[in-house]
Protein backbone atom coordinates (compact mmCIF):
# COMPACT_ATOMS: atom_id res chain seq x y z
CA UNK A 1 27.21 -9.66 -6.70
CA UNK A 2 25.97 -5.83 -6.14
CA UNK A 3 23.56 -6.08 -2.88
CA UNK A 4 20.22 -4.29 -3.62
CA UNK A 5 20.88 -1.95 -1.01
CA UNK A 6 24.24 -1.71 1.24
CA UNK A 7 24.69 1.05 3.89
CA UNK A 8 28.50 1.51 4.86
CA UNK A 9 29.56 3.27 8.30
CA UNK A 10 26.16 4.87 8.68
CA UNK A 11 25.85 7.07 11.94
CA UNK A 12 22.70 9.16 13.29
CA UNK A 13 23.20 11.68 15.46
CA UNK A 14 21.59 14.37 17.37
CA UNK A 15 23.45 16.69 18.94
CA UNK A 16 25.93 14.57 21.73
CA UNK A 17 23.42 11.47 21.15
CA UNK A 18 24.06 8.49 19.01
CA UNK A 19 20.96 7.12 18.06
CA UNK A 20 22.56 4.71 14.88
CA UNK A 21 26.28 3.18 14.13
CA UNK A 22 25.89 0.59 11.52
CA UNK A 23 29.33 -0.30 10.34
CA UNK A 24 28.30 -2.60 7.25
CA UNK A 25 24.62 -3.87 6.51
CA UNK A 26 23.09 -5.25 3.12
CA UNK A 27 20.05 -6.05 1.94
CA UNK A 28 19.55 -8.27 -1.05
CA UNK A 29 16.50 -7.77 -3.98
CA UNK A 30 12.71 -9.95 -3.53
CA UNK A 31 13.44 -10.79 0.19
CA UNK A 32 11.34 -10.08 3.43
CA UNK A 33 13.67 -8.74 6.08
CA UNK A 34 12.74 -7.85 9.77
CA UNK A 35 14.34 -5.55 11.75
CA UNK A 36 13.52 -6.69 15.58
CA UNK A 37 14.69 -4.59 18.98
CA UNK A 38 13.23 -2.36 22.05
CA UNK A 39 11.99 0.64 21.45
CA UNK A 40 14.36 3.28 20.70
CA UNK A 41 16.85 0.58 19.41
CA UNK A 42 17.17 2.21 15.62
CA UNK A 43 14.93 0.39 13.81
CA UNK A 44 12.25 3.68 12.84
CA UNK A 45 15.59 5.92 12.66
CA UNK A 46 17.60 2.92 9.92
CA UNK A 47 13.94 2.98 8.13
CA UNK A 48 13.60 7.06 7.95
CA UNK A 49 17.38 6.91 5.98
CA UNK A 50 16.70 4.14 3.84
CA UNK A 51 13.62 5.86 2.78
CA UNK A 52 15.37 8.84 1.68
CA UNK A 53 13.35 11.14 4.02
CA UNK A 54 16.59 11.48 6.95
CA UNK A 55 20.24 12.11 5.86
CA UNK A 56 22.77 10.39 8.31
CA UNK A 57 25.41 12.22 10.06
CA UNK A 58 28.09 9.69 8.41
CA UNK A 59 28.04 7.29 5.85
CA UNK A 60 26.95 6.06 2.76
CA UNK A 61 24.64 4.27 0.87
CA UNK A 62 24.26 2.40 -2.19
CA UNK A 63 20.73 1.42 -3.74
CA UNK A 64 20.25 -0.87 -6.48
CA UNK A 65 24.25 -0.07 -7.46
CA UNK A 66 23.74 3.72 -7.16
CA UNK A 67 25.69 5.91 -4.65
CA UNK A 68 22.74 8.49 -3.02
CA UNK A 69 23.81 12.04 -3.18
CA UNK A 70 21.54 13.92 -1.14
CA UNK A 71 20.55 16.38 -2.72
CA UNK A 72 16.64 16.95 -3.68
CA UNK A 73 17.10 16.32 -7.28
CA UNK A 74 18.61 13.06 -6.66
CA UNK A 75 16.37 11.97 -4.15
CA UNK A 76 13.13 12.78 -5.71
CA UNK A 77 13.68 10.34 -8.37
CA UNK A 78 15.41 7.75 -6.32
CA UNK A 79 12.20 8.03 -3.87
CA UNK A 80 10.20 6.63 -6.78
CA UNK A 81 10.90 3.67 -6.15
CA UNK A 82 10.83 3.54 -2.34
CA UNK A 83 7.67 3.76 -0.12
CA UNK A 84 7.55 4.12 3.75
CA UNK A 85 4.42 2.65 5.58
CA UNK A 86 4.10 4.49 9.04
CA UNK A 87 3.09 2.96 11.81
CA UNK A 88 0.41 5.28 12.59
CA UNK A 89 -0.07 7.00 9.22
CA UNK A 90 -1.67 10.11 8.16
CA UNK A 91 -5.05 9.47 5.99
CA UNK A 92 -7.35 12.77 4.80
CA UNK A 93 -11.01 13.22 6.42
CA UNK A 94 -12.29 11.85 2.63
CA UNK A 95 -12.84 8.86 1.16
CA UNK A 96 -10.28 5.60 1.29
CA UNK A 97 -10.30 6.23 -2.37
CA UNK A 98 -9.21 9.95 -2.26
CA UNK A 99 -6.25 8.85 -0.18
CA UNK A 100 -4.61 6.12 -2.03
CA UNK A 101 -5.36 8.32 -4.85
CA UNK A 102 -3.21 11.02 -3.89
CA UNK A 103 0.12 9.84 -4.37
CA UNK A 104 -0.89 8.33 -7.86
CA UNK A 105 -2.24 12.03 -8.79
CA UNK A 106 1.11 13.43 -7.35
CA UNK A 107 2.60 11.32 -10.13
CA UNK A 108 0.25 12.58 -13.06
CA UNK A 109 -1.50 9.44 -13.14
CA UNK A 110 -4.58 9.29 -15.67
CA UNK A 111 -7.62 8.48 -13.98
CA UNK A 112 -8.80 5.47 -15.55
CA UNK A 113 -5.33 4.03 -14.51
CA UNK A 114 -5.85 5.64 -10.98
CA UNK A 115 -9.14 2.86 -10.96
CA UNK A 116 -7.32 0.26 -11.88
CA UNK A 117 -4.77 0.61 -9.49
CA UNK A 118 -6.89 1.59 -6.37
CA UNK A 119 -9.04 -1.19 -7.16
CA UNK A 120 -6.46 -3.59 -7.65
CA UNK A 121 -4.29 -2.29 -3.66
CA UNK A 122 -7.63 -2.82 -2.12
CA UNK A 123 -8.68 -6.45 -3.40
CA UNK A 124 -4.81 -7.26 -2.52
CA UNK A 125 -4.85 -6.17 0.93
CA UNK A 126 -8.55 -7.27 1.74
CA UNK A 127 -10.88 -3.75 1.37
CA UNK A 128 -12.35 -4.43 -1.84
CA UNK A 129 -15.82 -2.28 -1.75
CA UNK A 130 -14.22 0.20 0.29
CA UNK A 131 -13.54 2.49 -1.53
CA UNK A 132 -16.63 5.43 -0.66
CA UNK A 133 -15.56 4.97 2.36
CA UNK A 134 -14.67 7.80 5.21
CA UNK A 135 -10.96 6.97 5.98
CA UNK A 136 -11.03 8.29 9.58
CA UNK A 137 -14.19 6.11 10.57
CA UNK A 138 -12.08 2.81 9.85
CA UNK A 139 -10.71 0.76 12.40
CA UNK A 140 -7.05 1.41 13.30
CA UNK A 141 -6.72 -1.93 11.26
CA UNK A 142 -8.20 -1.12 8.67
CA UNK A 143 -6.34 2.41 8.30
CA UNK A 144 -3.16 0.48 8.63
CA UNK A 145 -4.13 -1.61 5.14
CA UNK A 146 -5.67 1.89 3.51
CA UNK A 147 -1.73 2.97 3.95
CA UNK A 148 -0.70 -0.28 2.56
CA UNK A 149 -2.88 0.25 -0.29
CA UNK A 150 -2.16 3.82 -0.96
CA UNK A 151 2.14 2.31 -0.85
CA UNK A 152 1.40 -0.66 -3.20
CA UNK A 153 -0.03 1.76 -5.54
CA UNK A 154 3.02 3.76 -6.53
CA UNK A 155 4.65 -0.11 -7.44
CA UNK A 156 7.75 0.91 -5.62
CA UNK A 157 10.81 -1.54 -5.49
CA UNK A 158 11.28 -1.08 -2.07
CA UNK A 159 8.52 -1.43 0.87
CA UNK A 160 9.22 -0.14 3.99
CA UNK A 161 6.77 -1.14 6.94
CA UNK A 162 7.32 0.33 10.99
CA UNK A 163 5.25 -1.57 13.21
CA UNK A 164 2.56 -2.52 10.20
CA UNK A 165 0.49 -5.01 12.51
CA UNK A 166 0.31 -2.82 15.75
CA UNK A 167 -2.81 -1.51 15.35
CA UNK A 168 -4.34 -4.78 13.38
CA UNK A 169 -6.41 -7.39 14.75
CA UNK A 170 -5.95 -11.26 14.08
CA UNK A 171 -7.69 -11.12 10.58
CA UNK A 172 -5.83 -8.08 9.34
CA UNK A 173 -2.81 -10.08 10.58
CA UNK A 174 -2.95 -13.20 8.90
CA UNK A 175 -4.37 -11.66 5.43
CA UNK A 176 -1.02 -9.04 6.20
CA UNK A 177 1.22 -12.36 6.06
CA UNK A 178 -0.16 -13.99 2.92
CA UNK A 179 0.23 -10.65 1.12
CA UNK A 180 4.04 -9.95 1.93
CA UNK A 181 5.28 -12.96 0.00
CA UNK A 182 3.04 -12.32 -2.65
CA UNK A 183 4.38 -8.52 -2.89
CA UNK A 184 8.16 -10.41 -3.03
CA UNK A 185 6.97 -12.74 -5.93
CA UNK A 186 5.79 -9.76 -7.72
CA UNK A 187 9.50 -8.45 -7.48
CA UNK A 188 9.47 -6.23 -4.44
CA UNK A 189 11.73 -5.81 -1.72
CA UNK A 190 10.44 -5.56 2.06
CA UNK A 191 11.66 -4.61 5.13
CA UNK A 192 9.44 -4.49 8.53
CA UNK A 193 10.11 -3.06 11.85
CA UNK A 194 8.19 -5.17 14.05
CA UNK A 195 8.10 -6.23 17.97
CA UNK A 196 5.69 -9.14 17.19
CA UNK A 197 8.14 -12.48 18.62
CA UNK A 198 6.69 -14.81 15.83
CA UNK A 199 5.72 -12.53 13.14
CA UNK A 200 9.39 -13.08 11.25
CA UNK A 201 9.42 -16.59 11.37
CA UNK A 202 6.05 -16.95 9.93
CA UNK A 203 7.08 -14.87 6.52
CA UNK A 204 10.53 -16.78 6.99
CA UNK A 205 11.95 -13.23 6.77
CA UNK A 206 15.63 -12.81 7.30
CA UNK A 207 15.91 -11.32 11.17
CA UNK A 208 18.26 -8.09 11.75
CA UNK A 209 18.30 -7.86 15.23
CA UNK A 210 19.00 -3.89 16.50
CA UNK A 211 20.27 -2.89 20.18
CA UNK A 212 21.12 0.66 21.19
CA UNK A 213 21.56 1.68 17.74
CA UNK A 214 23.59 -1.34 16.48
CA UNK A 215 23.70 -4.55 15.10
CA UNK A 216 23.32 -7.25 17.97
């Protein structure tokens, strides 16, 4: 069966330094994966490539049974179906509604659709009523689920999330962990960097543990 996404012999490096050799790792479609490690163990520099937005040194990789050529053509329309969630992510001094907006305008969204959606991101990841709102007077919590939002908007295939719960407190957290399975029953594919020790058992995630740039 053709994984959902399969990197072969990927390396990362700058200059001299080797900062990812993955000889073989695959991902399969509507699970929860997290990748777990120390700092500077891989895990943001594996989730820059498999967003499209870092070309390894070496490698390949295959998503959803396509080789990606890197070249801008190719990746603009494979991006459009994979989202990266920063862990501290950029939001514009206007309104939480501006913001998730922008990506959906990007993508010549109508706006009565651009409604629908917005309102729909921010009932799912508990902001409903938000919307007027200044984005840069919000908690770092609640920032962190704006970002969500303004991700679960574009419907991608693939979520990527680096550290989503650093900057949450306890509520955030546990309304975070009922909406990742509800995102995979919906048909989307997740994968989390995370340090939190008990985080991946809780979504029952499948654990890729990263050390020095490798698989452990």
């Amino acid at each position: 069966m053709t994984p959902f996404l399969a990197l072969h012999a990927i390396e990362k490096r700058y200059n001299s330094h080797l900062a990812l050799q993955l000889e073989e790792i695959r991902f399969e479609s509507r699970k929860i994966y997290s990748l777990v490690g120390s700092n500077g163990c891989g895990k943001s520099t594996l989730l820059q490539i498999v967003a499209l937005l870092l070309k390894p040194t070496f490698g390949e990789m295959v998503f959803q049974g396509e080789k990606v050529v890197w070249k801008k053509k190719n990746l603009l329309r494979l991006r459009q179906d994979i989202t990266l969630v920063h862990q501290s992510p950029y939001l514009f001094s206007r309104s939480v509604h501006h913001n998730i907006a922008y990506g959906l305008k990007m993508r010549g969204t109508n706006s009565k659709d651009q409604h629908r959606l917005i309102h729909g991101a921010l009932e799912m990841v508990g902001l409903e009523g938000f919307g007027r709102r200044s984005a840069r007077e919000l908690s770092g919590g609640e920032q962190q689920r704006v970002a969500i939002a303004r991700a679960l908007v574009l419907r991608p295939r693939l979520l990527l999330l680096d550290e989503p719960t650093s900057n949450m407190d306890r509520a955030s957290i546990e309304a975070f962990d009922k909406l990742l399975p509800l995102l995979v029953e919906q048909g989307m594919t997740i994968i989390q960097a995370t340090h939190s020790p008990d985080q991946p058992e809780r979504l029952n995630s499948t654990i890729i543990r990263m050390e020095d740039g490798r698989l452990a």
